[in-house]
Structures are given as C-alpha cells and as structure tokens.
N, C-alpha and C. Protein backbone atom coordinates (compact mmCIF):
# COMPACT_ATOMS: atom_id res chain seq x y z
N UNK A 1 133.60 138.60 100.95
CA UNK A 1 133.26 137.45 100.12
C UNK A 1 133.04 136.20 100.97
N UNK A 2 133.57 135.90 102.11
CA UNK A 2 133.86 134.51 102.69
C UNK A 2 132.48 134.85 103.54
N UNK A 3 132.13 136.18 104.22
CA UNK A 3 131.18 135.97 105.00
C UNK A 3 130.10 135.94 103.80
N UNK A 4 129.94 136.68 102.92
CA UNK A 4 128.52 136.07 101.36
C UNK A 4 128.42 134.72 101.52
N UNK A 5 129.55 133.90 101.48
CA UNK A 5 129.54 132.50 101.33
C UNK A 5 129.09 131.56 102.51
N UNK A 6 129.45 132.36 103.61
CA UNK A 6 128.96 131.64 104.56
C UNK A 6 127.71 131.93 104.59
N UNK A 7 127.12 132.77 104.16
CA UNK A 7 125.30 133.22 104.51
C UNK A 7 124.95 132.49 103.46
N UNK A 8 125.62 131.81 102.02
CA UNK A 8 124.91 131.45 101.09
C UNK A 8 125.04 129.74 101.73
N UNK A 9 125.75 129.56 102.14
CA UNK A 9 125.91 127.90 102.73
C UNK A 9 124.94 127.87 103.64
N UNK A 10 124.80 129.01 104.72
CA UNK A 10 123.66 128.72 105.92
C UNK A 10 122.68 128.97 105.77
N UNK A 11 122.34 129.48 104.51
CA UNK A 11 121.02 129.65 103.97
C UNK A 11 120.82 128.36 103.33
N UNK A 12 121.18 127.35 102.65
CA UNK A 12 121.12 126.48 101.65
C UNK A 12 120.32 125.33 102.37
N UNK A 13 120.25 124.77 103.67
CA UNK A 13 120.20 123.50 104.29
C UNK A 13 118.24 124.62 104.64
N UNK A 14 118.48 126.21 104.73
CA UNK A 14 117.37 125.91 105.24
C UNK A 14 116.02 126.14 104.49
N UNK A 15 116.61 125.98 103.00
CA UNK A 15 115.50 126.09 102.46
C UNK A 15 115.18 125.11 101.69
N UNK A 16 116.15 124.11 101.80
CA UNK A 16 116.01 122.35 101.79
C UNK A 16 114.87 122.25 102.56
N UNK A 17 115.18 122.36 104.19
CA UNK A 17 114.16 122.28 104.97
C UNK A 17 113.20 122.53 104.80
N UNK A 18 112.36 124.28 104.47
CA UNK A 18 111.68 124.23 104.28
C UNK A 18 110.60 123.48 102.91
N UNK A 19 111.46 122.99 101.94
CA UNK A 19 111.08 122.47 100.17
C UNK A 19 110.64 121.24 101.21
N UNK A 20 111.04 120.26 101.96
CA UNK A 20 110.71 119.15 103.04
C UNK A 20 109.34 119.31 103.27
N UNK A 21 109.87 120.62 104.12
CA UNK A 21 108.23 120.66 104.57
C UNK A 21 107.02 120.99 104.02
N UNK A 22 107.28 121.49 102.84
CA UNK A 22 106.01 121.75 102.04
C UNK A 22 105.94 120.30 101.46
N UNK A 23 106.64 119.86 100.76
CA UNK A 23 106.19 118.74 100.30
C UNK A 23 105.21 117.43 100.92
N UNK A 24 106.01 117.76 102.78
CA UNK A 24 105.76 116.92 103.58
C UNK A 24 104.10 117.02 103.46
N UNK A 25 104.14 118.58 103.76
CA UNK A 25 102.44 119.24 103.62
C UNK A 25 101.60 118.57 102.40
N UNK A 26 101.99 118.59 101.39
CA UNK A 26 101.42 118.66 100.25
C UNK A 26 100.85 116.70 100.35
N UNK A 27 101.48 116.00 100.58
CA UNK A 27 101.61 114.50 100.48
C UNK A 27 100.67 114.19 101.95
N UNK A 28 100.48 115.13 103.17
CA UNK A 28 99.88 114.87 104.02
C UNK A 28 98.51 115.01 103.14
N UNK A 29 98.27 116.46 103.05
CA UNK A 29 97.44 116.92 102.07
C UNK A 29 96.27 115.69 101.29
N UNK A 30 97.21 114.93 100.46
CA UNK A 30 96.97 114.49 99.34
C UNK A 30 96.48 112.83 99.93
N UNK A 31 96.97 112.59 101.32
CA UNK A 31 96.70 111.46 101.66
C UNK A 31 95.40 111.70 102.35
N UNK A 32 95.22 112.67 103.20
CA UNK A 32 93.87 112.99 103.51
C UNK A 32 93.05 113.27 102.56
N UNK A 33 92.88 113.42 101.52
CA UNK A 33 91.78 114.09 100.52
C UNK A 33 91.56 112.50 100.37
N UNK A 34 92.32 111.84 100.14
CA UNK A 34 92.34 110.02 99.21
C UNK A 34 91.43 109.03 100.20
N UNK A 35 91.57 109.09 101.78
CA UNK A 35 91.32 108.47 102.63
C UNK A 35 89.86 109.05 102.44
N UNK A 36 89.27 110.40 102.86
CA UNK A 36 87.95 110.77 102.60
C UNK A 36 87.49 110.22 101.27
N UNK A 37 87.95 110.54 99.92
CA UNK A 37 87.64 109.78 98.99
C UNK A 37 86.94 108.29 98.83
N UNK A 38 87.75 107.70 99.78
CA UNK A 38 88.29 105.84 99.58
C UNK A 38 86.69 106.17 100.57
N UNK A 39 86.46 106.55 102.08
CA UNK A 39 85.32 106.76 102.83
C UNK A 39 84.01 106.91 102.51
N UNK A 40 84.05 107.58 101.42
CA UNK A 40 82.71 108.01 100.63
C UNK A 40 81.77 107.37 100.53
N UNK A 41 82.53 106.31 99.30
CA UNK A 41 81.83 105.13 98.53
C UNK A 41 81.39 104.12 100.09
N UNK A 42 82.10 104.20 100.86
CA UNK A 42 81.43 103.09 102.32
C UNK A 42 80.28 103.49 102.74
N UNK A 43 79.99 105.07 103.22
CA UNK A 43 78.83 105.11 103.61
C UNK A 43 77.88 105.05 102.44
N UNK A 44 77.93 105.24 101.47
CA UNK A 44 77.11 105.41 100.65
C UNK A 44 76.51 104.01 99.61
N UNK A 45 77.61 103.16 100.36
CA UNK A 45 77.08 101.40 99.72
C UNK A 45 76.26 100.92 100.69
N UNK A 46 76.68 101.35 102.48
CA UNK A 46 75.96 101.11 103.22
C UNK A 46 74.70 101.09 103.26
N UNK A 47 74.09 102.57 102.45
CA UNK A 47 72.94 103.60 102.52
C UNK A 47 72.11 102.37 101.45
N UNK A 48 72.79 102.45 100.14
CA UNK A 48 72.23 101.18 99.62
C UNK A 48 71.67 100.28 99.62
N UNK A 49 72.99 99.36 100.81
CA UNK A 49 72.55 97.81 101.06
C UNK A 49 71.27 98.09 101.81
N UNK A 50 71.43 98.91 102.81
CA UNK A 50 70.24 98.63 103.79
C UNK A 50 69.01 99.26 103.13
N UNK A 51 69.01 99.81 102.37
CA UNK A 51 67.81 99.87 101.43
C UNK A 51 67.26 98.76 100.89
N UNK A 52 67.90 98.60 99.91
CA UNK A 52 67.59 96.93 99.39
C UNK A 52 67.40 95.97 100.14
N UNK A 53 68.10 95.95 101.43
CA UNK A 53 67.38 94.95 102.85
C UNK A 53 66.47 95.01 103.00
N UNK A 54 65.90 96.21 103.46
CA UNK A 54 64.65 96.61 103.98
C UNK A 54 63.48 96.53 102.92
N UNK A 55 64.15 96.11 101.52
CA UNK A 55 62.40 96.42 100.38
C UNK A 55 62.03 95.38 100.37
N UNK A 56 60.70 95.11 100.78
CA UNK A 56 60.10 94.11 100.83
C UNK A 56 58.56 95.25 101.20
N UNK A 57 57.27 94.10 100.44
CA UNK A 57 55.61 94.66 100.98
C UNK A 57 55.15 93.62 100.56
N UNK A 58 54.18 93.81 101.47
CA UNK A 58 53.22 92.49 101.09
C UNK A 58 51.76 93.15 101.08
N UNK A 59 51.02 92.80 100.26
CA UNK A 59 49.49 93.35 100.21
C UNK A 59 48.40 92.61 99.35
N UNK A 60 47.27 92.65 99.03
CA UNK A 60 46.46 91.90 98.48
C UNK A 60 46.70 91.29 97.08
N UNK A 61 47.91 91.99 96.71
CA UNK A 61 48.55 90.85 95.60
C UNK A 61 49.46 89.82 95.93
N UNK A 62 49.83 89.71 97.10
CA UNK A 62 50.97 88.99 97.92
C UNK A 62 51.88 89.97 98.16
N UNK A 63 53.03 89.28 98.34
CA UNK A 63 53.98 89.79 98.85
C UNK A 63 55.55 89.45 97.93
N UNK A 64 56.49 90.54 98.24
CA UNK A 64 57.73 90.64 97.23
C UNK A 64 58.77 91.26 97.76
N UNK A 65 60.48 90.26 97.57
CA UNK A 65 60.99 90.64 98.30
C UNK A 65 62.10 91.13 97.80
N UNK A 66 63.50 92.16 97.77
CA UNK A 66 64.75 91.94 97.09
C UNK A 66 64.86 90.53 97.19
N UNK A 67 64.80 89.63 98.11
CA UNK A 67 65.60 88.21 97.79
C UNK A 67 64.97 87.19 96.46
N UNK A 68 63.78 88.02 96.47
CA UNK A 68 62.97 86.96 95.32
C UNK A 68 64.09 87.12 94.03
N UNK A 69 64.47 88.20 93.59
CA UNK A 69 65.56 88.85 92.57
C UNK A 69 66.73 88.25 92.61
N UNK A 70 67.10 87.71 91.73
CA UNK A 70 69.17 87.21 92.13
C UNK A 70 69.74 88.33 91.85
N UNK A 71 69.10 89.28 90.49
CA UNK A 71 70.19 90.71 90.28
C UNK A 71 69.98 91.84 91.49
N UNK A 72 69.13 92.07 92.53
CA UNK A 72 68.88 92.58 93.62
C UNK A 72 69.62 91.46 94.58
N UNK A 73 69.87 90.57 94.97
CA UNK A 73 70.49 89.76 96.01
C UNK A 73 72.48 90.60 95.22
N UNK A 74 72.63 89.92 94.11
CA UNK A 74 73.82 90.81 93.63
C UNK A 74 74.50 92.31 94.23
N UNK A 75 72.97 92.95 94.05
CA UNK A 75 73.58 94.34 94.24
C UNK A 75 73.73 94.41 95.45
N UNK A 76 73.31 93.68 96.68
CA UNK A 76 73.48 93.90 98.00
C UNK A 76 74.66 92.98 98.19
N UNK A 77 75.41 91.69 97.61
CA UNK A 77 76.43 91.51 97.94
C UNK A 77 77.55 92.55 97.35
N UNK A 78 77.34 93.14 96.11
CA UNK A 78 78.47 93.80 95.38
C UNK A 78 78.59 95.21 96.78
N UNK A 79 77.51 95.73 97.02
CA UNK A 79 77.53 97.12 98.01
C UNK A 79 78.18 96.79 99.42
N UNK A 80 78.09 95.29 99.68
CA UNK A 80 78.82 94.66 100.67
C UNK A 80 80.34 94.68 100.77
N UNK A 81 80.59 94.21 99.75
CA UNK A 81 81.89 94.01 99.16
C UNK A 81 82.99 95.38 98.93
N UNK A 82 81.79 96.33 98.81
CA UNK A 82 82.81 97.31 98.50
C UNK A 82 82.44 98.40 99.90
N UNK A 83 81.86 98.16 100.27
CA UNK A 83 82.03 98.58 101.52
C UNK A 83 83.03 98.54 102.47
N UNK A 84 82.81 96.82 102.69
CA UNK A 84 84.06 96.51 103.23
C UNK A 84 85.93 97.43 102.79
N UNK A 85 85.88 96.69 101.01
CA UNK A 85 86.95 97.17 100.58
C UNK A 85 87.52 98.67 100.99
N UNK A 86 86.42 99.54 100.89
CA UNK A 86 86.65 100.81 100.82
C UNK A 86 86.98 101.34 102.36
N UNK A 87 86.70 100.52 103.41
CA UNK A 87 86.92 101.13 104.86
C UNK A 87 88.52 100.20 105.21
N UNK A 88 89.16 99.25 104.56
CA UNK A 88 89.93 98.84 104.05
C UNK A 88 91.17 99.86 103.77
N UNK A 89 90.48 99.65 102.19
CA UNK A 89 91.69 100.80 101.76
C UNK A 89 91.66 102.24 102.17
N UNK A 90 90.58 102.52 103.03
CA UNK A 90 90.80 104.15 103.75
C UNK A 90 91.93 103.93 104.65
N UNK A 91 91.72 102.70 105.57
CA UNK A 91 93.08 102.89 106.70
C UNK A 91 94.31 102.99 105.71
N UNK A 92 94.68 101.70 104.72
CA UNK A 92 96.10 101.99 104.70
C UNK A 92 96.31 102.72 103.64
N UNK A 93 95.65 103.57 103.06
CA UNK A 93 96.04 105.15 102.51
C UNK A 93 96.22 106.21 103.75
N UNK A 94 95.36 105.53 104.74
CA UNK A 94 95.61 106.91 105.76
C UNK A 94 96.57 106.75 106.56
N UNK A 95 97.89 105.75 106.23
CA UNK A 95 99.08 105.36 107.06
C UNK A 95 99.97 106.30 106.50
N UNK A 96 100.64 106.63 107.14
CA UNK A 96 102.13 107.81 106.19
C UNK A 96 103.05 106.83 105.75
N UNK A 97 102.56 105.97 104.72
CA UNK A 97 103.93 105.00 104.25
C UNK A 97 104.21 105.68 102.69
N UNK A 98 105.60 105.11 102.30
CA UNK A 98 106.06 105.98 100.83
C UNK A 98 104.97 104.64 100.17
N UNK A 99 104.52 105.68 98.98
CA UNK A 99 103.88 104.75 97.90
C UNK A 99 104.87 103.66 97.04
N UNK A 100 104.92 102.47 97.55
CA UNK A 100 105.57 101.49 96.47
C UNK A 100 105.15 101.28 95.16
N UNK A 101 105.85 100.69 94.37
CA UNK A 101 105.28 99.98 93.03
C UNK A 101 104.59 99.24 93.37
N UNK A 102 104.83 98.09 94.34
CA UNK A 102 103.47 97.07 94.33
C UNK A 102 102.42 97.48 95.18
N UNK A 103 102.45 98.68 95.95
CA UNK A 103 101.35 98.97 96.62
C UNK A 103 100.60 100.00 95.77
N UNK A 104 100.94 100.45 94.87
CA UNK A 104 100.73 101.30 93.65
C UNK A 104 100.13 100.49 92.15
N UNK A 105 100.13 98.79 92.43
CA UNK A 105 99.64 98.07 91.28
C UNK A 105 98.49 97.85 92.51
N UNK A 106 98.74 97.38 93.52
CA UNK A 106 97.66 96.67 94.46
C UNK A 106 96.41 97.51 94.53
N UNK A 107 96.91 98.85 94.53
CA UNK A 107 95.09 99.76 94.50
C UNK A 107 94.87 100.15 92.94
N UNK A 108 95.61 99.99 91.97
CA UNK A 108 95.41 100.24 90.93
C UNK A 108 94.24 99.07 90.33
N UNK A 109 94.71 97.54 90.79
CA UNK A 109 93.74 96.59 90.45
C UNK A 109 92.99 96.48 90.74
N UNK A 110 92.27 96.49 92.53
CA UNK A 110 91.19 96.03 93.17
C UNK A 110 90.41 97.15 92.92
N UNK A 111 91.05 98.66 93.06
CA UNK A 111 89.99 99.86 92.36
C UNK A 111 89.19 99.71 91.40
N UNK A 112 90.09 99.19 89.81
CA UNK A 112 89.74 98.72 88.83
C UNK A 112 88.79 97.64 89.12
N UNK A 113 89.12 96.67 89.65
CA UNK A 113 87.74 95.34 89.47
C UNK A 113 86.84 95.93 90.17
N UNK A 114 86.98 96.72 91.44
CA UNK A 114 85.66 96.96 92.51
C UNK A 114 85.00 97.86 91.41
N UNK A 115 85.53 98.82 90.69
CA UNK A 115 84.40 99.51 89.74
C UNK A 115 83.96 98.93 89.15
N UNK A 116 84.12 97.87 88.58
CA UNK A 116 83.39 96.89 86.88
C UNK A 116 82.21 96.16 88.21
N UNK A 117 82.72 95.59 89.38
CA UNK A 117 81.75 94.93 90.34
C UNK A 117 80.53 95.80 90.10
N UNK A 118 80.75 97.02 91.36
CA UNK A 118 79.44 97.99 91.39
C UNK A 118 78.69 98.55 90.13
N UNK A 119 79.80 98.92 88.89
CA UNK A 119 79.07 99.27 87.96
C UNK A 119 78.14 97.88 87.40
N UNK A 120 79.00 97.11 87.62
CA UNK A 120 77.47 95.97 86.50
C UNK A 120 76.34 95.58 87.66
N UNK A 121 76.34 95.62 88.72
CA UNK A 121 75.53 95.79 90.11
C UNK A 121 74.56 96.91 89.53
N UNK A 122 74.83 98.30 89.60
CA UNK A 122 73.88 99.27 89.06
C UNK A 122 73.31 98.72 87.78
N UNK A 123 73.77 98.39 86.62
CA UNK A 123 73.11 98.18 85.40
C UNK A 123 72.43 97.39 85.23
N UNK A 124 72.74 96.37 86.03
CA UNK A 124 71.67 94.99 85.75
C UNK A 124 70.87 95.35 86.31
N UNK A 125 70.93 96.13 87.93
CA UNK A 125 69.23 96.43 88.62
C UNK A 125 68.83 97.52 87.82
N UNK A 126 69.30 97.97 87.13
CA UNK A 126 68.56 99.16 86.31
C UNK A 126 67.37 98.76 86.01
N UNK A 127 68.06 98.16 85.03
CA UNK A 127 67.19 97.13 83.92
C UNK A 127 66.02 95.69 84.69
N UNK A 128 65.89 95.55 85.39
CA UNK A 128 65.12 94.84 86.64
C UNK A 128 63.92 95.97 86.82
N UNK A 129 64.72 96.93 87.05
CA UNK A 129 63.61 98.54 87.91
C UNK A 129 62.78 98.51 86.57
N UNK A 130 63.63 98.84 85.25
CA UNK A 130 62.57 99.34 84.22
C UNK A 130 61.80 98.70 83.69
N UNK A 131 62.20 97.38 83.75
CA UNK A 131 61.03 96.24 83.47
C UNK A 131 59.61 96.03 84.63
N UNK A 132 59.94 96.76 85.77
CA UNK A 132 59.26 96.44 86.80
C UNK A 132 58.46 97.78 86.64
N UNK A 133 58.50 98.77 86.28
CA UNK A 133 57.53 99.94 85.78
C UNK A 133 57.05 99.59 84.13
N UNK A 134 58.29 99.37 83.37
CA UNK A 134 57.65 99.31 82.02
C UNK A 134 56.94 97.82 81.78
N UNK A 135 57.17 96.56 82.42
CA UNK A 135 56.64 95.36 81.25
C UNK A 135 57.31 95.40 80.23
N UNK A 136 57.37 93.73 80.02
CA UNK A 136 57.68 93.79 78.67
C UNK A 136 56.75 92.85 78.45
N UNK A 137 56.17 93.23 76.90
CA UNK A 137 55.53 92.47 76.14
C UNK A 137 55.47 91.60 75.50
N UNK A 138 56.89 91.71 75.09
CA UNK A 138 57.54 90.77 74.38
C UNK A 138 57.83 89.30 74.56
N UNK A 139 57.84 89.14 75.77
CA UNK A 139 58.13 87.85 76.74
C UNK A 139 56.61 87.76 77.71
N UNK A 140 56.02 88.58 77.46
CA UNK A 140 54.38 88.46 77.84
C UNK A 140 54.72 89.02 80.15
N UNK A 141 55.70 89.59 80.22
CA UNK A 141 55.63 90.11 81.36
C UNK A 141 55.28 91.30 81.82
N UNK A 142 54.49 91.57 82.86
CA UNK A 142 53.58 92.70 82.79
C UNK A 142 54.36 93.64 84.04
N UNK A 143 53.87 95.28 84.07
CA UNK A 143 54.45 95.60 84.86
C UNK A 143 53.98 95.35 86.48
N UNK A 144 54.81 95.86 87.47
CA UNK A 144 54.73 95.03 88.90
C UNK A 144 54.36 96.39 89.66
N UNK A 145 55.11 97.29 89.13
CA UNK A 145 55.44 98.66 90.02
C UNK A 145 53.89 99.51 90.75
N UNK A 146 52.67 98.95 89.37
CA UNK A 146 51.54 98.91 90.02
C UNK A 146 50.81 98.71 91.41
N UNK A 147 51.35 97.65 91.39
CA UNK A 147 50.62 96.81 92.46
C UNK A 147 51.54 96.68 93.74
N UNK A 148 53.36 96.68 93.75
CA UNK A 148 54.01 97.58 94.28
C UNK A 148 54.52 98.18 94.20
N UNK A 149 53.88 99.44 94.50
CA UNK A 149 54.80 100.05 94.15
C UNK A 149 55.90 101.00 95.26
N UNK A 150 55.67 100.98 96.45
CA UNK A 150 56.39 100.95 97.98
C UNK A 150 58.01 100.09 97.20
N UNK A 151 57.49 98.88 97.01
CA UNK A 151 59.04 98.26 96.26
C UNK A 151 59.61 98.54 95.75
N UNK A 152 59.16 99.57 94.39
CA UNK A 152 59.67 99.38 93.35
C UNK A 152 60.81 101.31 93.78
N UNK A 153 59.53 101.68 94.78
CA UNK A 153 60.80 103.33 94.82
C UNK A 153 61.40 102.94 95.67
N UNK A 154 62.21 101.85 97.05
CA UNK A 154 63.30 101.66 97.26
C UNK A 154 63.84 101.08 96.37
N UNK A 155 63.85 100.35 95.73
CA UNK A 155 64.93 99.83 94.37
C UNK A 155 65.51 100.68 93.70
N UNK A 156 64.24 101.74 92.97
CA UNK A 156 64.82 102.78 92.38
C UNK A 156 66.01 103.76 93.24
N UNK A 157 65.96 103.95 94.58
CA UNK A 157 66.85 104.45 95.52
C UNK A 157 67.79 103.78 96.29
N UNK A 158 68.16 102.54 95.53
CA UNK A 158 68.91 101.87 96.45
C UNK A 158 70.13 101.91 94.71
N UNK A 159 69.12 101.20 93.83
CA UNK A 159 70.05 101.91 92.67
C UNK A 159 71.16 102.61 92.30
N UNK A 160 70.00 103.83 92.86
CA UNK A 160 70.31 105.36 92.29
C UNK A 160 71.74 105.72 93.06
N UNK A 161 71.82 105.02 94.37
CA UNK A 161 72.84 105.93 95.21
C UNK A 161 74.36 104.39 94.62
N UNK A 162 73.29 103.26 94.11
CA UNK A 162 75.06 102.26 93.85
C UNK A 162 75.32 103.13 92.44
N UNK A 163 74.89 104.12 91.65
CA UNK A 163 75.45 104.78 90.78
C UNK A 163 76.04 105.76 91.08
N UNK A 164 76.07 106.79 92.15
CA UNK A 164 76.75 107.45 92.89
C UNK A 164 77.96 106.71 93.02
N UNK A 165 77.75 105.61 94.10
CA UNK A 165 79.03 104.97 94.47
C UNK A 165 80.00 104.68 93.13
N UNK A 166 79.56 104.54 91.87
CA UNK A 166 80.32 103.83 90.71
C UNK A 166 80.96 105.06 90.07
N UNK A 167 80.41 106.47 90.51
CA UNK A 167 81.13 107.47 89.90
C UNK A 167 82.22 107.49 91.34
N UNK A 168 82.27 107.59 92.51
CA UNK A 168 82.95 107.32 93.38
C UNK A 168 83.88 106.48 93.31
N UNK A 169 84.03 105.35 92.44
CA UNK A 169 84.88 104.52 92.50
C UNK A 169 85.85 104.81 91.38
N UNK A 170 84.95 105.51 90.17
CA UNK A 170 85.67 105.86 88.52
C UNK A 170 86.71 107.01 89.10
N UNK A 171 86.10 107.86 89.94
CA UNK A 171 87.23 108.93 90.37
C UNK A 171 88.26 107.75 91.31
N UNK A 172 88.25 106.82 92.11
CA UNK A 172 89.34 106.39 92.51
C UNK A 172 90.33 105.16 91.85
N UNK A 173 89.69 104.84 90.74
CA UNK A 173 90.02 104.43 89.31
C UNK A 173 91.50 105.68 88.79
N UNK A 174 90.80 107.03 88.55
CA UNK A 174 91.68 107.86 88.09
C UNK A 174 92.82 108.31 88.76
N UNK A 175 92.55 108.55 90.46
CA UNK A 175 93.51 108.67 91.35
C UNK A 175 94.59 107.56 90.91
N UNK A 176 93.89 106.25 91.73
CA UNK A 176 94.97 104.73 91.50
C UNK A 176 95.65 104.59 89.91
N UNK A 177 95.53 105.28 89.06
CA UNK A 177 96.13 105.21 87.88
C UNK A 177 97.16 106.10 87.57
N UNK A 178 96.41 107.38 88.09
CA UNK A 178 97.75 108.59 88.22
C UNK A 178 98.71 108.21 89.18
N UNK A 179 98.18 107.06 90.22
CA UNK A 179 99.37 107.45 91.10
C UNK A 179 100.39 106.51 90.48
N UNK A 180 100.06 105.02 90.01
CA UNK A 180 100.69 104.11 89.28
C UNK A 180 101.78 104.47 88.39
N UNK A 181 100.99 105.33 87.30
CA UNK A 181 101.39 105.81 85.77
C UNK A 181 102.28 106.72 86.16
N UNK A 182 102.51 107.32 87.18
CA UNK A 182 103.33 108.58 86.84
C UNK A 182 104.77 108.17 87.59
N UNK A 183 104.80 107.06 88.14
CA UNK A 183 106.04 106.54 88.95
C UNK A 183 106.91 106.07 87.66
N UNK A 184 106.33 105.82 86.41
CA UNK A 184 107.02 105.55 85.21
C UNK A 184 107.87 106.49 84.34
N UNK A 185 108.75 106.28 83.63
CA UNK A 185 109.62 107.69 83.12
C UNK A 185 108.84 107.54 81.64
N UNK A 186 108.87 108.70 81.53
CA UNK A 186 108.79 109.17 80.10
C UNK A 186 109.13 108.17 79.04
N UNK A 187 109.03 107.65 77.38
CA UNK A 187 110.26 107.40 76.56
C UNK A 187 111.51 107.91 75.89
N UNK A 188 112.55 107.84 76.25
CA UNK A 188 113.21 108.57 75.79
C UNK A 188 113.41 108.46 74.14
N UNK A 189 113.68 109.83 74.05
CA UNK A 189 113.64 110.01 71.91
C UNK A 189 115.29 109.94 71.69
N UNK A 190 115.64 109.18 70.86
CA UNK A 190 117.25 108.87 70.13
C UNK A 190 116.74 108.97 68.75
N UNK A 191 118.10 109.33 68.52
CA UNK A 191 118.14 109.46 66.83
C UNK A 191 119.59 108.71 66.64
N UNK A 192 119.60 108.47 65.12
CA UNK A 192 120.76 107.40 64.85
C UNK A 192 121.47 108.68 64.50
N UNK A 193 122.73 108.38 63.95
CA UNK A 193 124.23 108.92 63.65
C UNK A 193 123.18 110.29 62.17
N UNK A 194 122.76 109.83 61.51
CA UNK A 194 122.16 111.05 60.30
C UNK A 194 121.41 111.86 61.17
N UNK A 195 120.52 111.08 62.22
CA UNK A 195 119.63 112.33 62.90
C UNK A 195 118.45 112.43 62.14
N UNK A 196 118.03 110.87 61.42
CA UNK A 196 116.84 111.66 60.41
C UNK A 196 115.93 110.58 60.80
N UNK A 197 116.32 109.22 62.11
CA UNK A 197 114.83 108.55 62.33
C UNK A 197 114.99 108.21 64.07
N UNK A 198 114.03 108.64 64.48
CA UNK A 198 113.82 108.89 65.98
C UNK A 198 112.71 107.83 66.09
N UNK A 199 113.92 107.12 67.29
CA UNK A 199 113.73 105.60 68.20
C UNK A 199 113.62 105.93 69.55
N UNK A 200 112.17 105.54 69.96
CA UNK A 200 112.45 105.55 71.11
C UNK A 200 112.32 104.33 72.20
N UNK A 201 113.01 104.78 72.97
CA UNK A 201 113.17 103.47 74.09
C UNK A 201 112.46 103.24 75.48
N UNK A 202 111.97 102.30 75.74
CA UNK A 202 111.19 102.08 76.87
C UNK A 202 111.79 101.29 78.42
C-alpha cells in the first residue's frame, strides 16, 4: 500500500507538469495564429495604399488624381492608420505576457474602432467607384470611368482589397471579444427560501 502511494504521489507533480506544458503549447499556439492574424490586415492595407498612390492618368480629357477625391485621400489615410496599428499590435501579441483585463479592453477597443475606420473607408469609396462607372443623373453627373478608365480599375482594386482588410479586422473584432468576454464569470442562478423565483447575480 505505502509503495501504491508513493507511485501515486510521484506520479501526481508529473502530470501537473505535463497539463503545464500542453497548455503552455496551446497559448504559444494561440499567440502565434493572433500575431499572423493582427499581420495580415498590414500587408494587405499596404497593397491598397500604394494602389491608390499610384492612380492617377492624364490624357486628352486631362488628367485625374486619388488626391482630387477627399473619400479616396480618406481611404489612403484610414489603410495608413491601420497599417501602422496592425504591425503594432502584432509585436505585443507576439510577447509571452499573461493577458490582463486592461490589456484585454485595450485590443478589444482599438480593434473595434480600427474596423468601423476601414469599413466606412471601403463604403464611401464604393460608392465614389459606382458613381464613376454609373453617373448619376440625378444631380446631372456623368460617368468618368469612360474616359478613365486606367483610374477607375485601380480604385476598384485598391477598394476591393480595403474590404478584404475589413473582413480581417471583423475576425480580429471576434478574437478581441472572445478574449475579453470570457475572462468574465458566468451569472450565477439563486432562488429564494420557496425555490419558486430565480435571481440572478452579476
């Protein structure tokens, strides 16, 4: 019996150890997947901006530039912005520190605003692009995409990839929320002395 007990005691510390090390694994794991994540959206705002830099033609109708646009000048500061952010928050996700509460509100918020940034960045140039193929009539403006139209397919591709980036950011929206939300306990369910109305507490 005493030697069972001793194999059940010297067994006990080492499979602590090993529950350590998987976890250790699992959280390495989970910090590398987040850091590539957070990486993504950088090259791919990059790919953007310098699109929208570069659109500009000039030809026997004149010439036209992203800067002529304020909602095209927008989308190249918003792709700026989160560029930056995102090579940012890749390093200090890719630090092995324990997740705090306030470092757990801190990517929960700027995630949150950097998505509403890029997403209204994509929507407003949407709507720029489709007026610039369709015209509107209504306001007596005609379409442009004609006459350039070299302009009008980097726009459409400088766009196309800040909507990429905005699904890129909605997935790190969901990460930064799970990681937030789940540091919280449950509510617990009470019932009074009859047992017939369930209160719960936060």
């Amino acid at each position: 019996m005493e030697d069972s007990r001793q194999k059940m005691a010297g067994s006990t510390p080492l499979q602590k150890g090993s529950g350590e090390f998987e976890d250790e694994n699992g959280s390495s794991s989970m910090r590398t997947a987040e850091t590539v994540l957070r990486l993504l959206p950088m090259g791919l705002c990059v790919v953007a901006l310098v699109i929208m830099l570069k659109n500009s033609q000039t030809n026997d109708f004149g010439s036209l530039s992203y800067s002529d646009l304020g909602t095209f000048r927008y989308l190249v500061h918003a792709n700026g912005i989160c560029a930056g952010y995102s090579l940012l928050s890749a390093i200090v996700a890719a630090v092995p520190r324990p997740i705090t509460m306030s470092r757990a509100w801190t990517f929960f918020l700027l995630d949150q605003i950097l998505t509403y940034i890029i997403l209204a960045a994509g929507a407003a140039s949407t709507e720029v692009v489709y007026l610039a193929y369709k015209g509107d009539t209504a306001v007596t403006w005609s379409e442009s995409c004609g006459s350039f139209g070299g302009f009008c397919h980097k726009a459409t591709a400088s766009v196309s990839v800040t909507f990429i980036v905005s699904l890129c950011y909605a997935g790190l929206s969901l990460l930064s929320s799970y990681r937030l939300f789940s540091k919280y306990d449950a509510p617990v369910e009470l019932y009074n002395n009859k047992g017939s109305i369930e209160i719960a507490t936060y």
